[in-house]
PDB file of N, CA and C in Angstrom:
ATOM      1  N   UNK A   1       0.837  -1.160   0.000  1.00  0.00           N
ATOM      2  CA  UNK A   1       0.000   0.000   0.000  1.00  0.00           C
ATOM      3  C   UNK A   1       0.894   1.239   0.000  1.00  0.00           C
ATOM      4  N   UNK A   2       0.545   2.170  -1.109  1.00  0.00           N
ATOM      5  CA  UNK A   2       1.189   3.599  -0.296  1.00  0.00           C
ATOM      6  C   UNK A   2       0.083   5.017  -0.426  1.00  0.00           C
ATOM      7  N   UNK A   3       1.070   5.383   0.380  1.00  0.00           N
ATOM      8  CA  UNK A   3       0.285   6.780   0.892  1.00  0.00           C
ATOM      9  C   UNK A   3       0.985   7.692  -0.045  1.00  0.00           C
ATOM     10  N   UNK A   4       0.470   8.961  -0.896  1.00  0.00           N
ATOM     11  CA  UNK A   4       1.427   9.858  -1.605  1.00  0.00           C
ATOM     12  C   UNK A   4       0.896  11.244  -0.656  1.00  0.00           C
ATOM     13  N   UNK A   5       1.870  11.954  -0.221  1.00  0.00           N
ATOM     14  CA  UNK A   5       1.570  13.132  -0.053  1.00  0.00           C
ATOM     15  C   UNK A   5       2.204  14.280  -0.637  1.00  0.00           C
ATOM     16  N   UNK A   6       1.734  15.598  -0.779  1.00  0.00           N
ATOM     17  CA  UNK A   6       1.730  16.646  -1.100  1.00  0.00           C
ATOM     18  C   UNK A   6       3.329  17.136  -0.248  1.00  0.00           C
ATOM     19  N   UNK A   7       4.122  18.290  -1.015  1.00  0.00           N
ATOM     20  CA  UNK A   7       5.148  18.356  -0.122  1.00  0.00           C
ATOM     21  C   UNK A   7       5.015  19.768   0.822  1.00  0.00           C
ATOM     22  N   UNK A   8       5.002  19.387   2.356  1.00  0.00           N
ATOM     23  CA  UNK A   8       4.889  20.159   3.139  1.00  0.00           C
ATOM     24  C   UNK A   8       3.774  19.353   4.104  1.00  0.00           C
ATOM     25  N   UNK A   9       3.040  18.632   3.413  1.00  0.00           N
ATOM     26  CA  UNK A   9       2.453  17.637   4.148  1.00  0.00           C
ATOM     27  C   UNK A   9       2.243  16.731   4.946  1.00  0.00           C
ATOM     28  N   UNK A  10       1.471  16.557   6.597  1.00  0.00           N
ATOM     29  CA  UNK A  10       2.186  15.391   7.480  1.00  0.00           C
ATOM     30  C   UNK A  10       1.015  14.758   7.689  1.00  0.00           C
ATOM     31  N   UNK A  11      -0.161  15.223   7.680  1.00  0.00           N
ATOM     32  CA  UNK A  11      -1.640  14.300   8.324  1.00  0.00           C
ATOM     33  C   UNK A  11      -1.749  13.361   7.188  1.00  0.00           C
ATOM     34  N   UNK A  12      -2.302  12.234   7.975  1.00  0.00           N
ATOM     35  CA  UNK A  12      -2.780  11.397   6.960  1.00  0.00           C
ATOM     36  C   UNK A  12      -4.151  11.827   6.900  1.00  0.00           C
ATOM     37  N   UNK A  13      -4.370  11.305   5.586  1.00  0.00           N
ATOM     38  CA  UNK A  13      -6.225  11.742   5.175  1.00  0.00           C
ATOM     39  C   UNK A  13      -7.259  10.440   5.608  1.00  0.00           C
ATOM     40  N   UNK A  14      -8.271  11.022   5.753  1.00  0.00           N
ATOM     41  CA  UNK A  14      -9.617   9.991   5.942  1.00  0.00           C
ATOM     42  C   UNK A  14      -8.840   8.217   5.120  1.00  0.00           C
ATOM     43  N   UNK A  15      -8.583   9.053   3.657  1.00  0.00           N
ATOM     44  CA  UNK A  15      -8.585   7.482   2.812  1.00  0.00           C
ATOM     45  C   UNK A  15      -7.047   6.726   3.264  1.00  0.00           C
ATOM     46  N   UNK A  16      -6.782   7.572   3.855  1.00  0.00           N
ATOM     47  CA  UNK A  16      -5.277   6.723   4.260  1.00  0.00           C
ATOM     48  C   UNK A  16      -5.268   5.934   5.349  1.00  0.00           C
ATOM     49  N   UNK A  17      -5.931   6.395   6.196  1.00  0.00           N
ATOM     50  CA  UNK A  17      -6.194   5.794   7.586  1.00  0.00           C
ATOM     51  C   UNK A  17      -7.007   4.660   7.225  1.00  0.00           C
ATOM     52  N   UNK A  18      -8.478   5.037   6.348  1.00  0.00           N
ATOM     53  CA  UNK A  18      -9.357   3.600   6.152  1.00  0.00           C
ATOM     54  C   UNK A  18      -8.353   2.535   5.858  1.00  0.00           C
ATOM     55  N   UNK A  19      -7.656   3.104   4.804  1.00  0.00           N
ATOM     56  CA  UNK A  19      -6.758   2.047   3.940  1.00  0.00           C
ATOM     57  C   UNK A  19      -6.176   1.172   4.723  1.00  0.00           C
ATOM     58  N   UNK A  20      -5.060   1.960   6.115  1.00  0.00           N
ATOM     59  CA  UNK A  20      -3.999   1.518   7.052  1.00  0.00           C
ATOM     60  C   UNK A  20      -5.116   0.195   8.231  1.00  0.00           C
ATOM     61  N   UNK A  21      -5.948   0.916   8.017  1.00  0.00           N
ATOM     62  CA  UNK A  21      -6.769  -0.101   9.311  1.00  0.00           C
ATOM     63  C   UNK A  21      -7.588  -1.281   8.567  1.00  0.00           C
ATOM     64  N   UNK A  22      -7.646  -1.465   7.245  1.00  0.00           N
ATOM     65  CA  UNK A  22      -7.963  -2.623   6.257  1.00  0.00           C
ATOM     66  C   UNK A  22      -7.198  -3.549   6.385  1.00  0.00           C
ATOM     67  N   UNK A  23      -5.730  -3.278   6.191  1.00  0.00           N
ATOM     68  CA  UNK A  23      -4.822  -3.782   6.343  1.00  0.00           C
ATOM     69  C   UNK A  23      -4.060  -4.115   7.810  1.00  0.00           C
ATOM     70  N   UNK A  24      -4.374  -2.946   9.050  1.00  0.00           N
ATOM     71  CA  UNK A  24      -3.571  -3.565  10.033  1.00  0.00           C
ATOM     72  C   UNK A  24      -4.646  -4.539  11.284  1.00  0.00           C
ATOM     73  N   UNK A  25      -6.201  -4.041  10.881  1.00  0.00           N
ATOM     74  CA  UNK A  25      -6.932  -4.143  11.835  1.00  0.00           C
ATOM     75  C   UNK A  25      -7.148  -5.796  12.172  1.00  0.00           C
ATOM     76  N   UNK A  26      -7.002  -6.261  10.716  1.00  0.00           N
ATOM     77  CA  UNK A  26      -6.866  -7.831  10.840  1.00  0.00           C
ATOM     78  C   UNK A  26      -5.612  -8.969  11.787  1.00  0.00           C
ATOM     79  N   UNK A  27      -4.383  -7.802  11.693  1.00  0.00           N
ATOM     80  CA  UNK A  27      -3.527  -8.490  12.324  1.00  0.00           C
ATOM     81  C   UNK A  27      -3.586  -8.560  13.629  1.00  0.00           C
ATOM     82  N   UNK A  28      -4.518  -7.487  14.357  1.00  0.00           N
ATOM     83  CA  UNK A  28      -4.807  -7.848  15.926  1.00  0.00           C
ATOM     84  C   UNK A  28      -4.017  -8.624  16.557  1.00  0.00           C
ATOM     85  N   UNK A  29      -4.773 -10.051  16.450  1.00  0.00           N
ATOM     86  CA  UNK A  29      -4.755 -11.131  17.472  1.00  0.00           C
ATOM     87  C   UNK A  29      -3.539 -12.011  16.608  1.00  0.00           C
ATOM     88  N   UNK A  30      -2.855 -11.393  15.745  1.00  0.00           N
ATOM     89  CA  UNK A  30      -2.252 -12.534  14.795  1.00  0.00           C
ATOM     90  C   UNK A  30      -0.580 -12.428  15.199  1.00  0.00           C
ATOM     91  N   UNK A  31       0.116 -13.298  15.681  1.00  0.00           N
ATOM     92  CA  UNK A  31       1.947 -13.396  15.256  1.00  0.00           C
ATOM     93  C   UNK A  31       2.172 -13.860  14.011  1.00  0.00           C
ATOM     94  N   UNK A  32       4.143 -13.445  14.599  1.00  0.00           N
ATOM     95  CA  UNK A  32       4.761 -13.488  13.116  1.00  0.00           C
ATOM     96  C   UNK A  32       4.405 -12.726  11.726  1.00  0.00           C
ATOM     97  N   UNK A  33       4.166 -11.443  11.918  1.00  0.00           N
ATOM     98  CA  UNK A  33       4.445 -10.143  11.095  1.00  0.00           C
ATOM     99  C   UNK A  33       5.095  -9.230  11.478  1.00  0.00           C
ATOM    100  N   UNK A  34       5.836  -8.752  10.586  1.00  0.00           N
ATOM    101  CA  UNK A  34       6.377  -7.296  10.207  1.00  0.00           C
ATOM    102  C   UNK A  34       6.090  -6.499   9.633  1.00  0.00           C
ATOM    103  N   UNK A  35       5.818  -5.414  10.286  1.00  0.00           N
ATOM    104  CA  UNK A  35       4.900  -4.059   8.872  1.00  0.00           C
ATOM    105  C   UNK A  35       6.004  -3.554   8.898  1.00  0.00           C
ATOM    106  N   UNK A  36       6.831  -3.458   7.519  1.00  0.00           N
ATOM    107  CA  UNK A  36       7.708  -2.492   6.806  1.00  0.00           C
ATOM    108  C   UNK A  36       7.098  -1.041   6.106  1.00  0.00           C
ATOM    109  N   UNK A  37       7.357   0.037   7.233  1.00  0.00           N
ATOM    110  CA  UNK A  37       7.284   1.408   6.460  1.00  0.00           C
ATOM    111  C   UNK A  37       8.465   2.411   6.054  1.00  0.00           C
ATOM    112  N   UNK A  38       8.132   2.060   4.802  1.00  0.00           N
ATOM    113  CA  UNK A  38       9.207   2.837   3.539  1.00  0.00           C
ATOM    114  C   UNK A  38       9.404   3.634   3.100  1.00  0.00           C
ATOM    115  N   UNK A  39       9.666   4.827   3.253  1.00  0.00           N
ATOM    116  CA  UNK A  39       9.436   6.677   2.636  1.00  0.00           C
ATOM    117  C   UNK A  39      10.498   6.334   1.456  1.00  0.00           C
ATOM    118  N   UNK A  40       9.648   7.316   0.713  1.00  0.00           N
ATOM    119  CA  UNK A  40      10.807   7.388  -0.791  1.00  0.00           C
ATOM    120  C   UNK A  40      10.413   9.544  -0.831  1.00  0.00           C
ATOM    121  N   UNK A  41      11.213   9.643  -0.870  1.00  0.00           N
ATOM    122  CA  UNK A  41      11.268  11.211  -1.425  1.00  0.00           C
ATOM    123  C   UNK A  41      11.656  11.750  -3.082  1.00  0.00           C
ATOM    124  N   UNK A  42      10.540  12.415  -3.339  1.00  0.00           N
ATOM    125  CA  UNK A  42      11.318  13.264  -4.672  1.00  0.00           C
ATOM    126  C   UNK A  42      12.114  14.332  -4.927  1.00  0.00           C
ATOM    127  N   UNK A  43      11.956  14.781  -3.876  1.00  0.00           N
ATOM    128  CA  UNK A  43      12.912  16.160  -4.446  1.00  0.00           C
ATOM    129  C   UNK A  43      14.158  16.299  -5.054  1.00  0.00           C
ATOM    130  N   UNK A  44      14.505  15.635  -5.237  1.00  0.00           N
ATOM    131  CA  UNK A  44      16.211  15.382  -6.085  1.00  0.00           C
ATOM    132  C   UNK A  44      17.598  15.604  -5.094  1.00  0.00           C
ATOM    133  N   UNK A  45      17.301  14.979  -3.378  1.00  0.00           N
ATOM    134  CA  UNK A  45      18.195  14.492  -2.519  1.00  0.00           C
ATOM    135  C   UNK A  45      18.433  15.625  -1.902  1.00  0.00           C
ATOM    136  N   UNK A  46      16.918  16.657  -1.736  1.00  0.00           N
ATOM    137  CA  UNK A  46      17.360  17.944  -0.931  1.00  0.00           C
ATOM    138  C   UNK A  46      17.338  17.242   0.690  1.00  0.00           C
ATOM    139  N   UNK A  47      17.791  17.867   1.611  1.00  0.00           N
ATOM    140  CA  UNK A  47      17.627  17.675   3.155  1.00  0.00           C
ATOM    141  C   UNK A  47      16.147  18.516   3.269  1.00  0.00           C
ATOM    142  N   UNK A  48      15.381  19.188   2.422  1.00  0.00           N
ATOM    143  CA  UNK A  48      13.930  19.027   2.917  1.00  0.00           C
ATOM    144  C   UNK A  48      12.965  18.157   2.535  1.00  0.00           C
ATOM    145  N   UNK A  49      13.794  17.515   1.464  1.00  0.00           N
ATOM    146  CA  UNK A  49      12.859  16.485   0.806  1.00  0.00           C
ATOM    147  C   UNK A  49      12.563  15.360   1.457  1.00  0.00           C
ATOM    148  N   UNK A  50      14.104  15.001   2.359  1.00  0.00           N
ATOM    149  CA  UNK A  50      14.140  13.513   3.282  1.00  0.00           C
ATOM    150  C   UNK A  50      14.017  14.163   4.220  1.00  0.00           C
ATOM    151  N   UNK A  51      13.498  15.178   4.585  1.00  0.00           N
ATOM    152  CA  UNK A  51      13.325  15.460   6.051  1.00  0.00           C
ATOM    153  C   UNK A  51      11.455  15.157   6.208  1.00  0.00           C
ATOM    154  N   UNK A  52      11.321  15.914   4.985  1.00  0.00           N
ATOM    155  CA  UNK A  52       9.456  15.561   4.524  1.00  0.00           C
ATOM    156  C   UNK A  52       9.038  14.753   4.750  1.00  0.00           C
ATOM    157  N   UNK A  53       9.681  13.445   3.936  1.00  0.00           N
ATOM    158  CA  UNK A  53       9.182  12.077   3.477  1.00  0.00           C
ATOM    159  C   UNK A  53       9.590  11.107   5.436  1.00  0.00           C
ATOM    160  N   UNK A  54      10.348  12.054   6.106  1.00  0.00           N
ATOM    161  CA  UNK A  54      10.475  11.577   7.191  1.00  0.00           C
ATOM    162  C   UNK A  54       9.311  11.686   8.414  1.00  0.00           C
ATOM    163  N   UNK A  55       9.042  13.267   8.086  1.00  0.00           N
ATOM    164  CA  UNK A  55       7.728  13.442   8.984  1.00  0.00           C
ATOM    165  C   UNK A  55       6.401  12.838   8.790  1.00  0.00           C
ATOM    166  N   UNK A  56       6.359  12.570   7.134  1.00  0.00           N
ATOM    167  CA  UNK A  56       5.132  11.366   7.053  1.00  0.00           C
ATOM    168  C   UNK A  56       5.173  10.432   7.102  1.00  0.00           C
ATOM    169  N   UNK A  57       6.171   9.640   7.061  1.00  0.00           N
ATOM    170  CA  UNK A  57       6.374   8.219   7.647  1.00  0.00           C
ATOM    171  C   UNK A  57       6.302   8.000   8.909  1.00  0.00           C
ATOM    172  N   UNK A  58       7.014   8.988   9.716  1.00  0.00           N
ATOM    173  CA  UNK A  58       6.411   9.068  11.425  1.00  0.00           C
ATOM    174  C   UNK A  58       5.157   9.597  11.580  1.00  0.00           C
ATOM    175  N   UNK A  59       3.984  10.121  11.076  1.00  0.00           N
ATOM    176  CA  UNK A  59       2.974   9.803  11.145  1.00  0.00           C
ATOM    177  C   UNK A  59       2.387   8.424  10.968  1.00  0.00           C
ATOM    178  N   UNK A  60       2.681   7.840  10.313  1.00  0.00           N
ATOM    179  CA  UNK A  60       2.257   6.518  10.069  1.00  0.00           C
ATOM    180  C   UNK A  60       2.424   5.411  11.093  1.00  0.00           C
ATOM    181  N   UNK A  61       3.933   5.490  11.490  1.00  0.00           N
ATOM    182  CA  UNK A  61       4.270   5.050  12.920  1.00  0.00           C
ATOM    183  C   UNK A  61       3.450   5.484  14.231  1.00  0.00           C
ATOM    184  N   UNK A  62       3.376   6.865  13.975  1.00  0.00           N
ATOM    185  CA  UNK A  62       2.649   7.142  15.214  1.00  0.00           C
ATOM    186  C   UNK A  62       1.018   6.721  15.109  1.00  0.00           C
ATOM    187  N   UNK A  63       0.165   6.304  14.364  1.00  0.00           N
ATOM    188  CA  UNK A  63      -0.947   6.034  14.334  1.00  0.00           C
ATOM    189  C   UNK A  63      -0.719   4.509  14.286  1.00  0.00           C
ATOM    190  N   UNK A  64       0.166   3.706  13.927  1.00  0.00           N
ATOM    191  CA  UNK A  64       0.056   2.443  13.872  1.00  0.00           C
ATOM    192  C   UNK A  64       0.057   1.797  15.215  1.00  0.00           C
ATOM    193  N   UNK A  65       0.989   2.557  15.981  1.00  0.00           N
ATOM    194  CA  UNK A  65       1.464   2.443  17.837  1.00  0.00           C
ATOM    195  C   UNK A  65       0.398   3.137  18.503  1.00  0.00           C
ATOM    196  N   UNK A  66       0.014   4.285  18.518  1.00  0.00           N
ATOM    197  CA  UNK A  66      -0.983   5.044  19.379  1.00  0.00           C
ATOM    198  C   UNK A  66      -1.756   4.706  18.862  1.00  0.00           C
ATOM    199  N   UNK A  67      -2.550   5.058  17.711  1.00  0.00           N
ATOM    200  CA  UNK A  67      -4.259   4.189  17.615  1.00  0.00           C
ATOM    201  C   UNK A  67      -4.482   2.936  17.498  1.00  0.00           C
ATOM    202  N   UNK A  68      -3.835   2.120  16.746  1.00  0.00           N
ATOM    203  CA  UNK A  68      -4.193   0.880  16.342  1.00  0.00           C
ATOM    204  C   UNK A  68      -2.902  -0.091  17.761  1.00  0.00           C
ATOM    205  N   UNK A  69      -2.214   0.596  18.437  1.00  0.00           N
ATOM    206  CA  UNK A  69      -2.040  -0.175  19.213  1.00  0.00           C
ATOM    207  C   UNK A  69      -0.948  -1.545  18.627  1.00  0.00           C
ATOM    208  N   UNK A  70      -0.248  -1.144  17.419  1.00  0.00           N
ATOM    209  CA  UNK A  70       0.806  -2.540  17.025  1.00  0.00           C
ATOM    210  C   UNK A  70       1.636  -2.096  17.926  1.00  0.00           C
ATOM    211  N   UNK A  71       2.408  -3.316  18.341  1.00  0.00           N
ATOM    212  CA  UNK A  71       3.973  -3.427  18.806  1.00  0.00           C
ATOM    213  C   UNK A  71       5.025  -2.964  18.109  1.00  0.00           C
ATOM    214  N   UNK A  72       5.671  -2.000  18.866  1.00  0.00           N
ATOM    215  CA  UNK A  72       6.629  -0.905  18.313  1.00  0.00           C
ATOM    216  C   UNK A  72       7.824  -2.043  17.617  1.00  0.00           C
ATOM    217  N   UNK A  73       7.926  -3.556  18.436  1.00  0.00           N
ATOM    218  CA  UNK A  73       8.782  -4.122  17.612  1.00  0.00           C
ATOM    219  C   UNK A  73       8.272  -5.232  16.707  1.00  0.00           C
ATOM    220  N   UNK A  74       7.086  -4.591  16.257  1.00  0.00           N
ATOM    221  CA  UNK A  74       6.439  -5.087  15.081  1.00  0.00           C
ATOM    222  C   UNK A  74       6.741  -4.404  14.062  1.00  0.00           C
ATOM    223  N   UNK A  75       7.354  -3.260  14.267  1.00  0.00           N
ATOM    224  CA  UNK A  75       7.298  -2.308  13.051  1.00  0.00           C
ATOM    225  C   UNK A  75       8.826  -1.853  12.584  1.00  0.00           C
ATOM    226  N   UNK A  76       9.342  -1.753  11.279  1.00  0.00           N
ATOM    227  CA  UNK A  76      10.376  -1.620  10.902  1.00  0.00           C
ATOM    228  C   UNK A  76      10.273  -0.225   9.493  1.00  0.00           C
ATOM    229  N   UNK A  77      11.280   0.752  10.190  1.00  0.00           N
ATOM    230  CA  UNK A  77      10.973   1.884   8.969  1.00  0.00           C
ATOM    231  C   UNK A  77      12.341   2.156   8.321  1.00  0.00           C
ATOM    232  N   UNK A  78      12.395   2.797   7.154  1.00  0.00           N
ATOM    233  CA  UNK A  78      13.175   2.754   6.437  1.00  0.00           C
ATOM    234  C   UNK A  78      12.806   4.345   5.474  1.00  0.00           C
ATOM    235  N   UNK A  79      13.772   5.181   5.749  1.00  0.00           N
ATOM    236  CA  UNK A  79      13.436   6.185   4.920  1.00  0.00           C
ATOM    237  C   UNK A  79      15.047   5.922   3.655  1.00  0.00           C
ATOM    238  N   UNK A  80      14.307   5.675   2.265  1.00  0.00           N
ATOM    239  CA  UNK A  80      14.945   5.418   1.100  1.00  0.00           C
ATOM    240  C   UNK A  80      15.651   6.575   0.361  1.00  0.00           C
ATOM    241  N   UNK A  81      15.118   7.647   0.688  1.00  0.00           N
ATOM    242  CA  UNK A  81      15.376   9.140   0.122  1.00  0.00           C
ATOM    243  C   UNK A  81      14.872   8.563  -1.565  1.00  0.00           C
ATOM    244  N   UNK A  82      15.726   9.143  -2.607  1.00  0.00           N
ATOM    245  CA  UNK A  82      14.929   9.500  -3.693  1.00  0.00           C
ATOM    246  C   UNK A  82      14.767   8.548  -4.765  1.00  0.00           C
ATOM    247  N   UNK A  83      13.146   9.013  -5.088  1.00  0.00           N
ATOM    248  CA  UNK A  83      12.710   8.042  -6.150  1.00  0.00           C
ATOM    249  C   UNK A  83      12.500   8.811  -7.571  1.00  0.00           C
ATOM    250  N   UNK A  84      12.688   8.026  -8.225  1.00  0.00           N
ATOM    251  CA  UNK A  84      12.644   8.376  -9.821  1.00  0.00           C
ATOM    252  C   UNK A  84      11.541   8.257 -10.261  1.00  0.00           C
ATOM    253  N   UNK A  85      10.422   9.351 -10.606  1.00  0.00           N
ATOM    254  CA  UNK A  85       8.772   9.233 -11.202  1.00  0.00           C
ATOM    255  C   UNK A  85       8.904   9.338 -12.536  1.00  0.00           C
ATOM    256  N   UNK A  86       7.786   8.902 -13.154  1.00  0.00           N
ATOM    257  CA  UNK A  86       7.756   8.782 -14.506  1.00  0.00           C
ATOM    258  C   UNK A  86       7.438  10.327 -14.695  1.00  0.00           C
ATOM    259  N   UNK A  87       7.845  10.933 -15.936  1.00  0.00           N
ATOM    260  CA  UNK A  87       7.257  12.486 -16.493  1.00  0.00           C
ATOM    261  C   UNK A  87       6.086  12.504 -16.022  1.00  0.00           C
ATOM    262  N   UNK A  88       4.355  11.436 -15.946  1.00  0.00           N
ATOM    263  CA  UNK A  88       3.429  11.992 -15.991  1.00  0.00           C
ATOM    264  C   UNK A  88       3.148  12.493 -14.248  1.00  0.00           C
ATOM    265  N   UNK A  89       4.173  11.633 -13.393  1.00  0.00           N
ATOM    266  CA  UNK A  89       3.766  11.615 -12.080  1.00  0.00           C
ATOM    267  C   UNK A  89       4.479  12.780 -11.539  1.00  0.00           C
ATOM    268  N   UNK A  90       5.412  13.033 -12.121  1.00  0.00           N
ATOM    269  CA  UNK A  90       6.675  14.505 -11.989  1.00  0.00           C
ATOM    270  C   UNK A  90       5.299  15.946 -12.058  1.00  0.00           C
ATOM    271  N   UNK A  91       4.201  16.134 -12.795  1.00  0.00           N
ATOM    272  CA  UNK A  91       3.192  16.712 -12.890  1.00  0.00           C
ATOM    273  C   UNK A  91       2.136  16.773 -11.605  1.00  0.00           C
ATOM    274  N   UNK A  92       1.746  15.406 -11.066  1.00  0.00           N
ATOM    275  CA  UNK A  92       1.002  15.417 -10.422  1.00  0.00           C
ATOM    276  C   UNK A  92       1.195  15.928  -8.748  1.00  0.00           C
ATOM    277  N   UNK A  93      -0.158  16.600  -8.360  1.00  0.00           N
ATOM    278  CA  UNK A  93      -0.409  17.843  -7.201  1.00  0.00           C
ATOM    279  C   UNK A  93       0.475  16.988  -5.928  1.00  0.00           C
ATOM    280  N   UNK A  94       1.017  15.615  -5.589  1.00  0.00           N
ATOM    281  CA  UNK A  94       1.388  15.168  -5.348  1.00  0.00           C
ATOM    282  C   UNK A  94       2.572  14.464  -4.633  1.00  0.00           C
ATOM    283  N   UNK A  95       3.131  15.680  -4.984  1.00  0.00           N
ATOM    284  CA  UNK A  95       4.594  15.419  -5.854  1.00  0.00           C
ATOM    285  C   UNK A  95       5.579  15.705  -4.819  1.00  0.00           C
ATOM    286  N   UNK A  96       5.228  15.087  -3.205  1.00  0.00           N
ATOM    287  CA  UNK A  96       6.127  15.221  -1.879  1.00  0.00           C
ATOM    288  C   UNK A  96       6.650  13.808  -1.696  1.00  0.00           C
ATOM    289  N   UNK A  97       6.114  12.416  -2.734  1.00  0.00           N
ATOM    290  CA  UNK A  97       6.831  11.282  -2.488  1.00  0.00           C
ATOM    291  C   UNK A  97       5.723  10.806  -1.894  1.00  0.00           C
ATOM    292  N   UNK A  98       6.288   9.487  -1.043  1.00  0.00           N
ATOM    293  CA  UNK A  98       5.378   8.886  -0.971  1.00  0.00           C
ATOM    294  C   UNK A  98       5.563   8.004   0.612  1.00  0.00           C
ATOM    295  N   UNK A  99       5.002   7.065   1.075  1.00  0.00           N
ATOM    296  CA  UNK A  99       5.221   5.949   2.254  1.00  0.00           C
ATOM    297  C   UNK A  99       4.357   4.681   1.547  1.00  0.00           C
ATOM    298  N   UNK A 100       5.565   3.585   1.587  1.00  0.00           N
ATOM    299  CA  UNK A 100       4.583   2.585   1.258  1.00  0.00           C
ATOM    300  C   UNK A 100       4.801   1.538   2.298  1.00  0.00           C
ATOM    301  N   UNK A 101       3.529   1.121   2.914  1.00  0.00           N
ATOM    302  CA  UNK A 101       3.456  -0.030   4.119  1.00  0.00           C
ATOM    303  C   UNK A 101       3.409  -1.276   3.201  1.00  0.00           C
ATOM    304  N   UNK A 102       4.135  -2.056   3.719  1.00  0.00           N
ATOM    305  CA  UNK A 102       4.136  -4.083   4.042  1.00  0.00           C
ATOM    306  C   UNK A 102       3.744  -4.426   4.775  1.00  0.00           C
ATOM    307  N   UNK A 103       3.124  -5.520   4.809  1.00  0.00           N
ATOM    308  CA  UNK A 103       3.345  -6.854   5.770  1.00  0.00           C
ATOM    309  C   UNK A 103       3.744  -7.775   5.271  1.00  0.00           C
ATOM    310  N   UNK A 104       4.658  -8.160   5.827  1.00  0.00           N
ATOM    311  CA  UNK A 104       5.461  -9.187   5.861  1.00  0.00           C
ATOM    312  C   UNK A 104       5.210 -10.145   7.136  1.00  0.00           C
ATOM    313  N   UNK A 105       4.452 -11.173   6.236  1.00  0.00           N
ATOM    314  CA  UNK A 105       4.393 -12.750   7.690  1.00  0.00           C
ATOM    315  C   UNK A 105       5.071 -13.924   7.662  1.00  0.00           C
ATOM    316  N   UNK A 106       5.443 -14.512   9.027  1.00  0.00           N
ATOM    317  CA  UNK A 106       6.008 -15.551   8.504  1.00  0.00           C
ATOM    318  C   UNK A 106       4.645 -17.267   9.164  1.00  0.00           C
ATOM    319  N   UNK A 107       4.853 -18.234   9.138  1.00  0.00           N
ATOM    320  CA  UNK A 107       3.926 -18.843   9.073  1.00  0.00           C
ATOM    321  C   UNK A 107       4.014 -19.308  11.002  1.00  0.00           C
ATOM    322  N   UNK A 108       3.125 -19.633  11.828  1.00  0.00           N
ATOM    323  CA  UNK A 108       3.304 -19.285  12.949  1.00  0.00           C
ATOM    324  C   UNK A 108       4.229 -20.797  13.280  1.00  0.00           C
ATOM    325  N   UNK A 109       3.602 -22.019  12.383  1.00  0.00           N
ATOM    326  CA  UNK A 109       3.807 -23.282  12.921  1.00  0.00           C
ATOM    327  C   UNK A 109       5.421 -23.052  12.465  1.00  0.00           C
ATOM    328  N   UNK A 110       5.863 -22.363  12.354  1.00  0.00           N
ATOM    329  CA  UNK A 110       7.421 -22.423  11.634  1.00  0.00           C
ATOM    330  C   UNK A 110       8.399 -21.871  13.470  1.00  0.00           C
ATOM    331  N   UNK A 111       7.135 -20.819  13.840  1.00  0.00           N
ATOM    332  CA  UNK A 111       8.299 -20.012  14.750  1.00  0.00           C
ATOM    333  C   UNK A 111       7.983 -20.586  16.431  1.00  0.00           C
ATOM    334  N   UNK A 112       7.015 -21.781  16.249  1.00  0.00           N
ATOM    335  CA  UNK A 112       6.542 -22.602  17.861  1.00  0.00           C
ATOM    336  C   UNK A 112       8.231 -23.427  18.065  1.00  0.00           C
ATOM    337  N   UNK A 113       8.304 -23.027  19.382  1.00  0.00           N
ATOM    338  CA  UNK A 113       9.486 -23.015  19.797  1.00  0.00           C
ATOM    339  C   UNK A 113       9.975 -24.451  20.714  1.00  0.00           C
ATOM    340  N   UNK A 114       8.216 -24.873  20.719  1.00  0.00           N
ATOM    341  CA  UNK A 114       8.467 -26.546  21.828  1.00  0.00           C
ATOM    342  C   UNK A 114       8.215 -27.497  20.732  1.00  0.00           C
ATOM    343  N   UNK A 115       7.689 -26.903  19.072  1.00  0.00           N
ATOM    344  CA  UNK A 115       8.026 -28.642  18.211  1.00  0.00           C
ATOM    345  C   UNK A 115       9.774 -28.890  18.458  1.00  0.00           C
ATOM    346  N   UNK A 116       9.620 -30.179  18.013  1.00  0.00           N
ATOM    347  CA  UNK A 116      11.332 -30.788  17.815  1.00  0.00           C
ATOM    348  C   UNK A 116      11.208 -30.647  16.277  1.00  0.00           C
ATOM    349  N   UNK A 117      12.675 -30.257  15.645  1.00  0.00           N
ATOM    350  CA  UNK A 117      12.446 -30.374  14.210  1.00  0.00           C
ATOM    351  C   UNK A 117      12.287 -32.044  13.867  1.00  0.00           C
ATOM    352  N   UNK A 118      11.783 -32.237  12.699  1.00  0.00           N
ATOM    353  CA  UNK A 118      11.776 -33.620  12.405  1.00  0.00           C
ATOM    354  C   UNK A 118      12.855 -33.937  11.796  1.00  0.00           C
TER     355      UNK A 118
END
């Protein structure tokens, strides 16, 4: 999933949040995931560009921990600095980069710690 925001931008919107809680609200009660959040910035490797793409990715963190309540060492972030858009996306109102969330699971019967391997 990603989020694109506008540059100067830190709230997430109505559709971002629905989106984030589609995706995290299921993992509740569930082990063995990792939500990977990823900032990519456009600005062409300014220090306001990765400073941007930094403050909306810690929004994302901060609503994933304070509202939805995941485990802080459930969550792994990664700010990438700059991404390369195609000409038509270089246009669009948009154009502060982006955050894109993962999950990443692994299978639970893999990580039970009292089987014996066979």
């Amino acid at each position: 999933m990603k989020i694109h925001f506008r540059v100067g931008q830190s709230a997430l919107g109505k559709a971002d949040i629905q989106a984030l809680d589609e995706i995290i609200i299921p993992l509740k009660n569930q082990r063995g995931y990792l939500i990977e959040v990823l900032g990519f910035s456009v600005g062409g490797g300014s220090r306001s560009a990765k400073t941007s793409v930094q403050v909306v990715a810690d929004s994302v963190l901060r609503y994933l921990v304070l509202d939805r309540e995941v485990p802080a060492f459930r969550i792994c972030s990664l700010y990438l600095g700059n991404e390369v858009l195609k000409a038509a996306q270089k246009n669009d109102s948009r154009d502060g980069g982006y955050v894109e969330i993962r999950v990443l699971k692994n299978p639970v019967e893999h990580m039970d710690s009292t089987k014996k391997p066979e």
